[in-house]
C-alpha atoms as a PDB file:
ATOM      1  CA  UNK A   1     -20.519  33.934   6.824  1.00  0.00           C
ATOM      2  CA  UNK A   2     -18.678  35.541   3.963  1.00  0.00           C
ATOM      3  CA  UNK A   3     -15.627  34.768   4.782  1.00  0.00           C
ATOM      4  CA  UNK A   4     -16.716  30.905   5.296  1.00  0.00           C
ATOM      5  CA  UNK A   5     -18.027  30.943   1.544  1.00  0.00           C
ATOM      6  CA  UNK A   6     -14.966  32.427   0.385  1.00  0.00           C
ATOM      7  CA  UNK A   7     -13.127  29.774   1.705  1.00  0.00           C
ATOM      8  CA  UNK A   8     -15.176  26.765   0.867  1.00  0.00           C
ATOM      9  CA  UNK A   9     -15.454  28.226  -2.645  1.00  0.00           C
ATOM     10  CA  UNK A  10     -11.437  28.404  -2.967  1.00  0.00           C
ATOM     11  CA  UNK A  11     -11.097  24.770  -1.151  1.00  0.00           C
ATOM     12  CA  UNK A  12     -13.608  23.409  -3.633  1.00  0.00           C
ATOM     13  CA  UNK A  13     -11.996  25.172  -6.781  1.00  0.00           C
ATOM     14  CA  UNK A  14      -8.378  23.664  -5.520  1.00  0.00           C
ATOM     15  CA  UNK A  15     -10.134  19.733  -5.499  1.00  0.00           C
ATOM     16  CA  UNK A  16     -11.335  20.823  -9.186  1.00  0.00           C
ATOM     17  CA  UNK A  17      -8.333  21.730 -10.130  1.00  0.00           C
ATOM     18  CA  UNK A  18      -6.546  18.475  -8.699  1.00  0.00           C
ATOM     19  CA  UNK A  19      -9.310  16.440 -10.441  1.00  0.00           C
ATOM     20  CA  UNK A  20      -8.571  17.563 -13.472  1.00  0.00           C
ATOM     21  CA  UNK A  21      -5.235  18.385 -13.961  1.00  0.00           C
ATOM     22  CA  UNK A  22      -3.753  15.683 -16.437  1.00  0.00           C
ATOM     23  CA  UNK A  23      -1.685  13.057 -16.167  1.00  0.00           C
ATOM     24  CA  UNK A  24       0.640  13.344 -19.156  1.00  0.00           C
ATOM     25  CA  UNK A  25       2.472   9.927 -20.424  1.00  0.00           C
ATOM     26  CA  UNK A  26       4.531   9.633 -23.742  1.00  0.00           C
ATOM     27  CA  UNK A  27       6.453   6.341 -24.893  1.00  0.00           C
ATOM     28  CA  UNK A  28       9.124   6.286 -27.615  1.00  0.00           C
ATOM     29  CA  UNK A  29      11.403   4.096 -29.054  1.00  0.00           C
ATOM     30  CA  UNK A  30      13.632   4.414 -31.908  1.00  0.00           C
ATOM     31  CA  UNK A  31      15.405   1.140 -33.554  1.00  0.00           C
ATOM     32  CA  UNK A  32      17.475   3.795 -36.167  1.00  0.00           C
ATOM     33  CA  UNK A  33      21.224   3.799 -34.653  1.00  0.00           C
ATOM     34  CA  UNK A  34      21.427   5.884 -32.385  1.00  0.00           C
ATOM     35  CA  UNK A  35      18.792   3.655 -30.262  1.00  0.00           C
ATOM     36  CA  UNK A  36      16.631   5.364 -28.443  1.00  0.00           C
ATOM     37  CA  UNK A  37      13.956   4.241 -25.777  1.00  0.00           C
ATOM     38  CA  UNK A  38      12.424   6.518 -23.032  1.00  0.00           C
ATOM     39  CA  UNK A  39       9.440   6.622 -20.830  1.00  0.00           C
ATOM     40  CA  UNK A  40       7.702   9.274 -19.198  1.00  0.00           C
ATOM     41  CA  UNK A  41       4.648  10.101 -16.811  1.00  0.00           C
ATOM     42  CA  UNK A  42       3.639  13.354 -14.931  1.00  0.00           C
ATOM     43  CA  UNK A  43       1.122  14.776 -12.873  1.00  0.00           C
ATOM     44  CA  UNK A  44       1.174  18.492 -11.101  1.00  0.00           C
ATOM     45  CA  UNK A  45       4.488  18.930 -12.640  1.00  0.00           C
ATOM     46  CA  UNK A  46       6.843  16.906  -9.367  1.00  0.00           C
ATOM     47  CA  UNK A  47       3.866  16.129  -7.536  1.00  0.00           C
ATOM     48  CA  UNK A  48       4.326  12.689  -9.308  1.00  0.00           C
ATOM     49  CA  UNK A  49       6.813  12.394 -12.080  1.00  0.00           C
ATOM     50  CA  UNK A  50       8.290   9.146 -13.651  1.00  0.00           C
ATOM     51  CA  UNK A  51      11.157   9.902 -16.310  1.00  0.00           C
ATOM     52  CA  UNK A  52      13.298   7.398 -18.106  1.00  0.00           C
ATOM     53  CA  UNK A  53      15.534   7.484 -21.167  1.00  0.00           C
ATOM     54  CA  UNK A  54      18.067   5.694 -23.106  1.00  0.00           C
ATOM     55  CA  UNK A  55      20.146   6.287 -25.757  1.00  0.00           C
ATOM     56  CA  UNK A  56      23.110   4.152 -27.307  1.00  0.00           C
ATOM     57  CA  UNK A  57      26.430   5.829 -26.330  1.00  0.00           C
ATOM     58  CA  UNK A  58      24.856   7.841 -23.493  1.00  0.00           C
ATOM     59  CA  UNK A  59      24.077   7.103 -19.518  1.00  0.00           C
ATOM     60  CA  UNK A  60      21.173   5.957 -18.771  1.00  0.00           C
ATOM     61  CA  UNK A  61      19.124   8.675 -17.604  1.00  0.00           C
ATOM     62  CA  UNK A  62      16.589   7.725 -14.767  1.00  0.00           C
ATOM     63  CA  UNK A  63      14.269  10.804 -12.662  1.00  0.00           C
ATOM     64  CA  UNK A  64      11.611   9.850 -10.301  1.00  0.00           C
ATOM     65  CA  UNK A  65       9.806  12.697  -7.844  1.00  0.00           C
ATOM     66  CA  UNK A  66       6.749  11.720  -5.242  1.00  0.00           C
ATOM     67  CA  UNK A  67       5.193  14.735  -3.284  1.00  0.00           C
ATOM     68  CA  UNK A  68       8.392  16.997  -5.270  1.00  0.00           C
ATOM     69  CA  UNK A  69      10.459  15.013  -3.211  1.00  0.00           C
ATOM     70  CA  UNK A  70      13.694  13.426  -5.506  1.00  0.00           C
ATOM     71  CA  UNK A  71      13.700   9.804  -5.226  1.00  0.00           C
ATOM     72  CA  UNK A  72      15.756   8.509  -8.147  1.00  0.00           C
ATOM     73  CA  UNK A  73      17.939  10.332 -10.170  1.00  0.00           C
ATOM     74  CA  UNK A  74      20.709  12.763 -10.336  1.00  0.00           C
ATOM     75  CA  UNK A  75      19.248  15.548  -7.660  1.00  0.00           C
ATOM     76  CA  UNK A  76      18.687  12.274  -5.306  1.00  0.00           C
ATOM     77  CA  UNK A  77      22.395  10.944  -5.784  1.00  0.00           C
ATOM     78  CA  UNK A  78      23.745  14.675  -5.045  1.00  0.00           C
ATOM     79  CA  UNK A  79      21.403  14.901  -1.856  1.00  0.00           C
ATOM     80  CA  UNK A  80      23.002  11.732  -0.568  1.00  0.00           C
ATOM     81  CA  UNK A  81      26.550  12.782  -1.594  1.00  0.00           C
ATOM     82  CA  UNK A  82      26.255  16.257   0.123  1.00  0.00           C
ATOM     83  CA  UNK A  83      24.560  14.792   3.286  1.00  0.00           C
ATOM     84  CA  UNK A  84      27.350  11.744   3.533  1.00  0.00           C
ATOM     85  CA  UNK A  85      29.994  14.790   3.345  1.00  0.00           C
ATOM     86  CA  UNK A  86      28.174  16.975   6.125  1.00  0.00           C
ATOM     87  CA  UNK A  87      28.618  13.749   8.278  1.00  0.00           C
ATOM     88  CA  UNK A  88      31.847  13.142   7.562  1.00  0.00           C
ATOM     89  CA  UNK A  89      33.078  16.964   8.314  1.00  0.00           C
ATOM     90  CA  UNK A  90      30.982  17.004  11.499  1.00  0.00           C
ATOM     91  CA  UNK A  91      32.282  13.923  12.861  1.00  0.00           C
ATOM     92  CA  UNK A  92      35.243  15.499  14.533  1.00  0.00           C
ATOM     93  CA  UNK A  93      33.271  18.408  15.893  1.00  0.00           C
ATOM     94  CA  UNK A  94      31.509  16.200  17.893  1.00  0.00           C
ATOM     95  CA  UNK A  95      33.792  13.747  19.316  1.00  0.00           C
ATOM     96  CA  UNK A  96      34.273  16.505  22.301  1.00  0.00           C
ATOM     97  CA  UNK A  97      30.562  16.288  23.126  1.00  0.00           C
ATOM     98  CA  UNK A  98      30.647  12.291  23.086  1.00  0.00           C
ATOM     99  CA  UNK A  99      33.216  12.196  25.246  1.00  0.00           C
ATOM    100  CA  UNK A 100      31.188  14.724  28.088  1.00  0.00           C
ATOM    101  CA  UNK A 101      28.436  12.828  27.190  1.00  0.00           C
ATOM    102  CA  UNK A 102      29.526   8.998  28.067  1.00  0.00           C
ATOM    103  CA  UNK A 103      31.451  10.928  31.099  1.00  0.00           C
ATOM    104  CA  UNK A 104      28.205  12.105  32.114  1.00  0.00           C
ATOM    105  CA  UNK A 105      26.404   8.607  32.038  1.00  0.00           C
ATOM    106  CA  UNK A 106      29.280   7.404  33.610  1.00  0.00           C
ATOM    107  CA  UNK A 107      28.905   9.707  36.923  1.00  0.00           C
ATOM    108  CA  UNK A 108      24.757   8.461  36.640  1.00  0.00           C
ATOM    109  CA  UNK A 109      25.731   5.226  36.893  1.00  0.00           C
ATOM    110  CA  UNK A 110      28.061   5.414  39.466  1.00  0.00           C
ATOM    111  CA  UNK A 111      25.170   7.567  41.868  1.00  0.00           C
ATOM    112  CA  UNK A 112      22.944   4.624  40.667  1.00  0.00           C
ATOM    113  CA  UNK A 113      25.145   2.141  41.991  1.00  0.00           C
ATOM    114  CA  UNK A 114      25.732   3.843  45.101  1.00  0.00           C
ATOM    115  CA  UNK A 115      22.310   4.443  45.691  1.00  0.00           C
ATOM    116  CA  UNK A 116      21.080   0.476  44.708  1.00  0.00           C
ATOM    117  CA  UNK A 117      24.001  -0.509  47.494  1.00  0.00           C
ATOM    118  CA  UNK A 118      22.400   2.013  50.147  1.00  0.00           C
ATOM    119  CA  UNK A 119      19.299   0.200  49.602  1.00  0.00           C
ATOM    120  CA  UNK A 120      20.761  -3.219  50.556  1.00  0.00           C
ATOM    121  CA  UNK A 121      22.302  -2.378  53.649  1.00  0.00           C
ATOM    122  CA  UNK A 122      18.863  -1.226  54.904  1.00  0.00           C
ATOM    123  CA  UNK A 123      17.522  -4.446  57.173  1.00  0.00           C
ATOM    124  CA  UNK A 124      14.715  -5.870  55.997  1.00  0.00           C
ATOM    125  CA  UNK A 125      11.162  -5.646  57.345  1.00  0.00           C
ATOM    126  CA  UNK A 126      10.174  -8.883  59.080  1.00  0.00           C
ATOM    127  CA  UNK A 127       7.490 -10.502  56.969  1.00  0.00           C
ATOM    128  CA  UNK A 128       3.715 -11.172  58.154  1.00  0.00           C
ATOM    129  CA  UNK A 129       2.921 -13.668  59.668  1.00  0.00           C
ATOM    130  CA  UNK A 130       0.943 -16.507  57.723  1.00  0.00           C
ATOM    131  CA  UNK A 131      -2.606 -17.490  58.245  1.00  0.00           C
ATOM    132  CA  UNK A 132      -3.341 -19.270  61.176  1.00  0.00           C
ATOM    133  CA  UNK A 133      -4.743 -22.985  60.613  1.00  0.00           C
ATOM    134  CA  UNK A 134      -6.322 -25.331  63.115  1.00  0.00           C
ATOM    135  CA  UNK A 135      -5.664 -29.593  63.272  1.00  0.00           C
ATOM    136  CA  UNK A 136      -7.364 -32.186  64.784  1.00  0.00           C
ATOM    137  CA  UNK A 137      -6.110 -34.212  67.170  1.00  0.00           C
ATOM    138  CA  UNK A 138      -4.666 -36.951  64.005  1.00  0.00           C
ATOM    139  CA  UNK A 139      -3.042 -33.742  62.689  1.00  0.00           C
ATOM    140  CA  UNK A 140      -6.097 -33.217  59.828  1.00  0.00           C
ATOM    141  CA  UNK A 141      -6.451 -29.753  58.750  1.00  0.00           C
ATOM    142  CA  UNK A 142      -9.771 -28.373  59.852  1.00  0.00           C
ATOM    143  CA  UNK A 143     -10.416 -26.442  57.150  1.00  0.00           C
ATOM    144  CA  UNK A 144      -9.655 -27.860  54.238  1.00  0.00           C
ATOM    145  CA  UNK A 145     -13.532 -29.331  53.556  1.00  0.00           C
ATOM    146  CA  UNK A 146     -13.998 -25.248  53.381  1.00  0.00           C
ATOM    147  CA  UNK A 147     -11.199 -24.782  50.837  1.00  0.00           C
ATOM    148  CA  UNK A 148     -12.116 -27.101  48.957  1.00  0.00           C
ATOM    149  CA  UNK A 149     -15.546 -26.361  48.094  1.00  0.00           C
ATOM    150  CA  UNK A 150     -15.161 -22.921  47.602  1.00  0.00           C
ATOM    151  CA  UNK A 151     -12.165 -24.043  45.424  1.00  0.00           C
ATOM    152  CA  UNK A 152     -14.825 -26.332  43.951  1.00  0.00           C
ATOM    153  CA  UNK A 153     -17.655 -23.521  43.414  1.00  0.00           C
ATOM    154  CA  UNK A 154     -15.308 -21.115  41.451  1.00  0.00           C
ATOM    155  CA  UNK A 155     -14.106 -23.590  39.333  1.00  0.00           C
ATOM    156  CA  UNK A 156     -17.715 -24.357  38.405  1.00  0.00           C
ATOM    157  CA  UNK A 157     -18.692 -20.907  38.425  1.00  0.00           C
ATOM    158  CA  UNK A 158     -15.864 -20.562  35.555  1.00  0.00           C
ATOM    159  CA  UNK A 159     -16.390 -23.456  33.981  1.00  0.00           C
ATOM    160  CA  UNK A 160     -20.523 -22.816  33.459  1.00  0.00           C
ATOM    161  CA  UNK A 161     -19.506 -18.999  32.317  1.00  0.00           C
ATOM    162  CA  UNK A 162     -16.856 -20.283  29.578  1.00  0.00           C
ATOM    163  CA  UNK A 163     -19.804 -22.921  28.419  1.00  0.00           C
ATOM    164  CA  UNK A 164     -22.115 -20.218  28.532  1.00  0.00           C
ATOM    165  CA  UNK A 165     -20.050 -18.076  26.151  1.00  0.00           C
ATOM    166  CA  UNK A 166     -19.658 -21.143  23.707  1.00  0.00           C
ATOM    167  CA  UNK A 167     -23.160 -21.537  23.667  1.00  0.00           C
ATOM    168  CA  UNK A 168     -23.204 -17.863  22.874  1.00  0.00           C
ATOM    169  CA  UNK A 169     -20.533 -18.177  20.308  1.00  0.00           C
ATOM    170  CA  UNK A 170     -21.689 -20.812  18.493  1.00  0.00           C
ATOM    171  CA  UNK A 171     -25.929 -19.686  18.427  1.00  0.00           C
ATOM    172  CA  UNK A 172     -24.227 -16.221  16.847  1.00  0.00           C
ATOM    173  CA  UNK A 173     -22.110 -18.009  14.430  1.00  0.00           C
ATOM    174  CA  UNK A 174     -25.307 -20.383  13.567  1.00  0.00           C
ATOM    175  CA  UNK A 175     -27.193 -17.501  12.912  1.00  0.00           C
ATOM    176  CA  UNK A 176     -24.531 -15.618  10.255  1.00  0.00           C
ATOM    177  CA  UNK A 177     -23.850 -17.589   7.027  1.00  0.00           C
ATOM    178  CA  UNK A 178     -20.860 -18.518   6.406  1.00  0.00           C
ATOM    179  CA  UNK A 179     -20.775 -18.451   2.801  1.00  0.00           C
ATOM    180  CA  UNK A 180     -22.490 -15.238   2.580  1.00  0.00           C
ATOM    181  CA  UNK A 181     -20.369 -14.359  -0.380  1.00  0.00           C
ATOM    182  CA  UNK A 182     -21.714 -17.241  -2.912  1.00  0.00           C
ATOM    183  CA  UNK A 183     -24.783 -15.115  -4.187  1.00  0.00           C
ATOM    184  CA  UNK A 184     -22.468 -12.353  -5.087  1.00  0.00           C
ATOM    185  CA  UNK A 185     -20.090 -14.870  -6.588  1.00  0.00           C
ATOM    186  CA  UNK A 186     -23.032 -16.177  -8.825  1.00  0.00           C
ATOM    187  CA  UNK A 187     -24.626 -12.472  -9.741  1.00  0.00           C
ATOM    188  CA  UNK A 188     -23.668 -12.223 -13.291  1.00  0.00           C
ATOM    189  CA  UNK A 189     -24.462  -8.206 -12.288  1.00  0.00           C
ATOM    190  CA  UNK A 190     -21.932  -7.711 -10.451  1.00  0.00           C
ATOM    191  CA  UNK A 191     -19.327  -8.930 -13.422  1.00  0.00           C
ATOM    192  CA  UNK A 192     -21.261  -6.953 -15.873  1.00  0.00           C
ATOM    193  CA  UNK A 193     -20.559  -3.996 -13.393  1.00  0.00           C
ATOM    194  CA  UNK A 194     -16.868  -4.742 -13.069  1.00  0.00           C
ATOM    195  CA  UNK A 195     -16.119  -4.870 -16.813  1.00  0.00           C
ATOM    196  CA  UNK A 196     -18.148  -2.008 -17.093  1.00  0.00           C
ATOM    197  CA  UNK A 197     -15.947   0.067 -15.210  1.00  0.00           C
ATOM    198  CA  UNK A 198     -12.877  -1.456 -16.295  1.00  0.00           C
ATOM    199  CA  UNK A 199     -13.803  -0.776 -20.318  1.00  0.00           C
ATOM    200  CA  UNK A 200     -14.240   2.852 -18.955  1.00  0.00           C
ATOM    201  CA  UNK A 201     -11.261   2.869 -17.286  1.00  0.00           C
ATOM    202  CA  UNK A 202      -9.624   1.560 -20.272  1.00  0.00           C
ATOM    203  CA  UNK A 203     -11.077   3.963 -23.258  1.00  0.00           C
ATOM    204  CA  UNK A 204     -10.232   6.916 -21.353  1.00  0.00           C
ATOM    205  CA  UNK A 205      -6.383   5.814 -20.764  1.00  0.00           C
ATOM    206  CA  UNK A 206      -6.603   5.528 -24.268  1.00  0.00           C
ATOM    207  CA  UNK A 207      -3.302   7.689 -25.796  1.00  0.00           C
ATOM    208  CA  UNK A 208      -4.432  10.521 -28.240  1.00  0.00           C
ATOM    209  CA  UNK A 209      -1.595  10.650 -30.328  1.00  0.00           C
ATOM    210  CA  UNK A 210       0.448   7.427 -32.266  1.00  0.00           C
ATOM    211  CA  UNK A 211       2.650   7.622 -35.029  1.00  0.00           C
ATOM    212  CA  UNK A 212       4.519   4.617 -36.122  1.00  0.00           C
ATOM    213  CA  UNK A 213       6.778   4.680 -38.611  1.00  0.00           C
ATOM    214  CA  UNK A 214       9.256   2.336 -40.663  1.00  0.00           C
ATOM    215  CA  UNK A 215       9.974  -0.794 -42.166  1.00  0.00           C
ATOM    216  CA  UNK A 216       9.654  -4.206 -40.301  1.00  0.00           C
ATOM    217  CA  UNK A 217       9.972  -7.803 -41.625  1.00  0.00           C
ATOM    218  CA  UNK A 218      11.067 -11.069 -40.159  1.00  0.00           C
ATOM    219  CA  UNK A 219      11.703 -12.886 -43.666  1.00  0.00           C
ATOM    220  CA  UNK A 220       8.757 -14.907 -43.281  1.00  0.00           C
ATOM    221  CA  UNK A 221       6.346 -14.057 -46.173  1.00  0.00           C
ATOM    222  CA  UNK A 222       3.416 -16.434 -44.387  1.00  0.00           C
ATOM    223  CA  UNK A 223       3.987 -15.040 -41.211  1.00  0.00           C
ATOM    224  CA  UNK A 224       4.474 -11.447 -42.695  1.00  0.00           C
ATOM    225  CA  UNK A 225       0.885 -11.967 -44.704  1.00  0.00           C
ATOM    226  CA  UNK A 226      -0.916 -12.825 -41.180  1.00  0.00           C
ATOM    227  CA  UNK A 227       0.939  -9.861 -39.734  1.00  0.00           C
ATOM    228  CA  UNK A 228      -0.596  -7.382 -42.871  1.00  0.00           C
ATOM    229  CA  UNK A 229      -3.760  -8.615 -43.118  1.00  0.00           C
ATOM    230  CA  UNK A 230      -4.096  -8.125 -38.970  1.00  0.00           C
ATOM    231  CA  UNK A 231      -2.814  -4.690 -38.953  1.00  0.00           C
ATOM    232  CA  UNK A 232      -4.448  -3.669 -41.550  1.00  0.00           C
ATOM    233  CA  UNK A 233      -7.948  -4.839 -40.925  1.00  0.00           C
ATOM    234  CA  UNK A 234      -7.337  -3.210 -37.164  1.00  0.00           C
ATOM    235  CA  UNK A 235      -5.428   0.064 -37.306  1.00  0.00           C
ATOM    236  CA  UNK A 236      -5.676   1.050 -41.085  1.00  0.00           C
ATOM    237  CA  UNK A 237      -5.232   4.348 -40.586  1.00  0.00           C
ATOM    238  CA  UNK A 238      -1.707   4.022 -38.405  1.00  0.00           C
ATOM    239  CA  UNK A 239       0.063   2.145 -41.228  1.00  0.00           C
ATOM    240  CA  UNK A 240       0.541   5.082 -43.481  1.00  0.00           C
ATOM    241  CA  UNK A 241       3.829   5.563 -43.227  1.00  0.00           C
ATOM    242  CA  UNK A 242       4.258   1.498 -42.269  1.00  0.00           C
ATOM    243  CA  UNK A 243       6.953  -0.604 -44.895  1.00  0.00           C
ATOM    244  CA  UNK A 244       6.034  -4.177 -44.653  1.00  0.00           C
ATOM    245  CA  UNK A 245       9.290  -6.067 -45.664  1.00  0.00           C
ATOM    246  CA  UNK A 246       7.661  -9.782 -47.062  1.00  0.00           C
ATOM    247  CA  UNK A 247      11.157 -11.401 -47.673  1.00  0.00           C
ATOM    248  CA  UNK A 248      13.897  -9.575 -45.509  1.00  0.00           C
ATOM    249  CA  UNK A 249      14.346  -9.730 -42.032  1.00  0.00           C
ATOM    250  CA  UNK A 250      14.606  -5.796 -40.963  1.00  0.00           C
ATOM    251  CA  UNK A 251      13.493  -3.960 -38.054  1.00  0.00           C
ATOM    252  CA  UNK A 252      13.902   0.556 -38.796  1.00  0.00           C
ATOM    253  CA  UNK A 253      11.573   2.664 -37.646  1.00  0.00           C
ATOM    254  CA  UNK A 254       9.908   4.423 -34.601  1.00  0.00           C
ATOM    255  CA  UNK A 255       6.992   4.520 -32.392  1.00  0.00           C
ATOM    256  CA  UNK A 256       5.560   7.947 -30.715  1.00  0.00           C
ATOM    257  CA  UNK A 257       2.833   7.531 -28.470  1.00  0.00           C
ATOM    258  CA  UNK A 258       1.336  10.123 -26.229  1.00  0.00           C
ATOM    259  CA  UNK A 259      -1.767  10.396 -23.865  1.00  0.00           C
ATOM    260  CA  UNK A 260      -3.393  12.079 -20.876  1.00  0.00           C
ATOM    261  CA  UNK A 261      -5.858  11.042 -18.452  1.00  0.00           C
ATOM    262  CA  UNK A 262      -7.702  12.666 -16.076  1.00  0.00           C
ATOM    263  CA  UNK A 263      -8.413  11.420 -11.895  1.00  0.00           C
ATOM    264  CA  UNK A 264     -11.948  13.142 -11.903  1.00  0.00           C
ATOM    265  CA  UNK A 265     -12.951  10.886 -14.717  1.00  0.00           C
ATOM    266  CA  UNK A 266     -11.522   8.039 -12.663  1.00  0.00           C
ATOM    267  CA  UNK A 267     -12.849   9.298 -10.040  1.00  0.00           C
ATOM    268  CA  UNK A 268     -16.249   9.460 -11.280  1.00  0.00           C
ATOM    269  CA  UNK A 269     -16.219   5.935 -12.927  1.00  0.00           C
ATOM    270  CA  UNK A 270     -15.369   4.518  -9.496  1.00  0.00           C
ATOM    271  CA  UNK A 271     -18.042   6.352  -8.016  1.00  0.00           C
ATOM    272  CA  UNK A 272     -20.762   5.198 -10.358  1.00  0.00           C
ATOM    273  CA  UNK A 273     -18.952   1.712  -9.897  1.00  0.00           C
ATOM    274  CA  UNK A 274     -19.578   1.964  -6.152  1.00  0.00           C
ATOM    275  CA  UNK A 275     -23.232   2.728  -6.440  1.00  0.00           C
ATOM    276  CA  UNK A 276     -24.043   0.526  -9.071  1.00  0.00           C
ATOM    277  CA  UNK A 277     -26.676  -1.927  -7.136  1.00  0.00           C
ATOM    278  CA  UNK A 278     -24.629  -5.675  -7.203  1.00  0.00           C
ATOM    279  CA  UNK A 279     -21.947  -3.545  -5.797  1.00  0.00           C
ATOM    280  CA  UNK A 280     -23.471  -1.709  -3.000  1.00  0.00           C
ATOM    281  CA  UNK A 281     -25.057  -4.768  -1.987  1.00  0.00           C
ATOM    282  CA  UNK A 282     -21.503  -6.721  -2.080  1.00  0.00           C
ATOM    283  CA  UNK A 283     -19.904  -3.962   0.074  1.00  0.00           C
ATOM    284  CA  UNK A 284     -22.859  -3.930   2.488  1.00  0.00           C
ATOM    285  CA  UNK A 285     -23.128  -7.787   3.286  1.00  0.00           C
ATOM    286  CA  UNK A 286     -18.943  -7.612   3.849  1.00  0.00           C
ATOM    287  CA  UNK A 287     -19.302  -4.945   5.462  1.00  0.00           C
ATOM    288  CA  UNK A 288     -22.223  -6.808   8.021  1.00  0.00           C
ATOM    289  CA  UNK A 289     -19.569 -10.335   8.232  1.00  0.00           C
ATOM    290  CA  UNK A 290     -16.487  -7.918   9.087  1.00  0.00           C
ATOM    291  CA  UNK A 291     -18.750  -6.362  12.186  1.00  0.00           C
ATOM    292  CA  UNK A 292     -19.997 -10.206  12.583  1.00  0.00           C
ATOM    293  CA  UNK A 293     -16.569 -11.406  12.896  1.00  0.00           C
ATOM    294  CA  UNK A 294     -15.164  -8.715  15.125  1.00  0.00           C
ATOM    295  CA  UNK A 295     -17.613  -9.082  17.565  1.00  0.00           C
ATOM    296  CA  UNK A 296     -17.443 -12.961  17.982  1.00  0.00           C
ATOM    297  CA  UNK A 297     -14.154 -13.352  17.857  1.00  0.00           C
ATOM    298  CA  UNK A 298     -13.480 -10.256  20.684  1.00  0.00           C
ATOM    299  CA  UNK A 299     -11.034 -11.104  23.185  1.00  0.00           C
END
């Protein structure tokens, strides 16, 4: 029983720690010569990691990793490269086993051959003979009135068990609504619960750290003026170190932005989302038309 605890305790510690190990992101861009631009997001270290990055004179650098597997980047090119040589080096090794092998399929097909014209020189079984049928003395076949009502029986049997299913059909699909969905479409709820969970989502994705820095202008003092008085009445406190140019069109400066979020918070918004009470009852009536339609539309 100990041992069972021991290892529940370390399974549930490793979901905690998956839950709420980060997911680091960082933007910057630089319009100062040399120009700079990069983008970067990370989770588990190369569990999941997005990296991109330019710079004016330089490559452009590019790194992606899923499951710490390369799929973009340098490591990925030299994984192709080395496997593309491996090929080509091995290629002559194996043209001696090629050759045994189509030699070998050769010799199968030959035996097959053999063995299909074996099998045609055997004579063939004399069939059965056929049914025997009685005339009349005008050459009438006795029992066709027979065939021909049993013929006629089965095809009503069929044709009274396909109405019968119909009937079935169409009593089960009078008896499901098919706009089952309208109430939820009209539940104000259910929106209320959706951009509920989606201003969650949002505050929490929220970066922690934003520095801005510069001077910007377009030349336009009337657009520049609507520009000021939005920024300032919005961010005041990330225009510090912000030159607004009212008569020049110039474009220096940087932007530094940096966040984290966290998939147990995500996971617990969604989670509260799913058991909010529009929701559940949503899911549940889809959930009751999916088993509806499966069942009367079964082959």
């Amino acid at each position: 029983m100990t041992g069972i605890a021991i290892v529940l305790l370390v399974i549930l510690i490793l979901i905690v720690g998956i839950l709420f190990s980060p997911i680091t992101y960082s933007v910057e861009l630089s319009s100062r010569k040399p120009y700079r631009a990069a983008l970067k997001v990370q989770w588990l270290g190369r569990v999941f990691r997005i990296h991109f990055a330019y710079e004016s004179g330089k490559p452009f650098f590019k790194e992606v990793y899923i499951l710490r597997q390369a799929k973009l980047g340098a490591t990925r090119d030299y994984e192709e490269w080395l496997s593309r040589r491996v090929q080509e080096e091995t290629a002559d090794g194996f043209s001696d086993d090629i050759m045994d092998e189509a030699k070998s399929e050769k010799d199968a097909n030959t035996t097959a051959d053999a063995k299909v014209q074996q099998t045609a020189s055997k004579p063939v079984e004399a069939a059965k003979p056929a049914e025997r049928v009685r005339f009349d003395k005008d050459g009438t076949l006795l029992d066709a009135p027979k065939r021909a009502a049993d013929e006629t029986a089965a095809q009503s049997e069929r044709t009274e068990e396909d109405a019968s299913k119909t009937a079935e059909g169409k009593q089960a699909d009078d008896g499901f609504d098919k706009r089952w969905f309208m109430p939820h479409v009209k539940n104000v709820a259910l929106y209320e619960t959706l951009l509920l969970f989606i201003k969650r989502c949002y505050h929490h994705s929220l970066p922690g750290h934003v520095r801005l820095e510069g001077r910007f202008g377009n030349g336009n003092p009337f657009d520049m003026g609507i520009a000021a008085a939005t920024i300032y009445s919005l961010w005041p406190e990330g225009t510090k170190e912000v030159e607004l140019d009212y008569s020049n069109n110039v474009c220096l400066g940087s932007l530094d932005v940096k966040g984290r979020m966290y998939p147990g918070v995500f996971a617990w918004y969604g989670t509260l989302f799913v058991l909010a009470k529009p929701v559940r009852s949503f899911l549940m009536d889809a959930l009751k038309f999916a088993r509806h339609y499966k069942k009367t539309h079964k082959k």
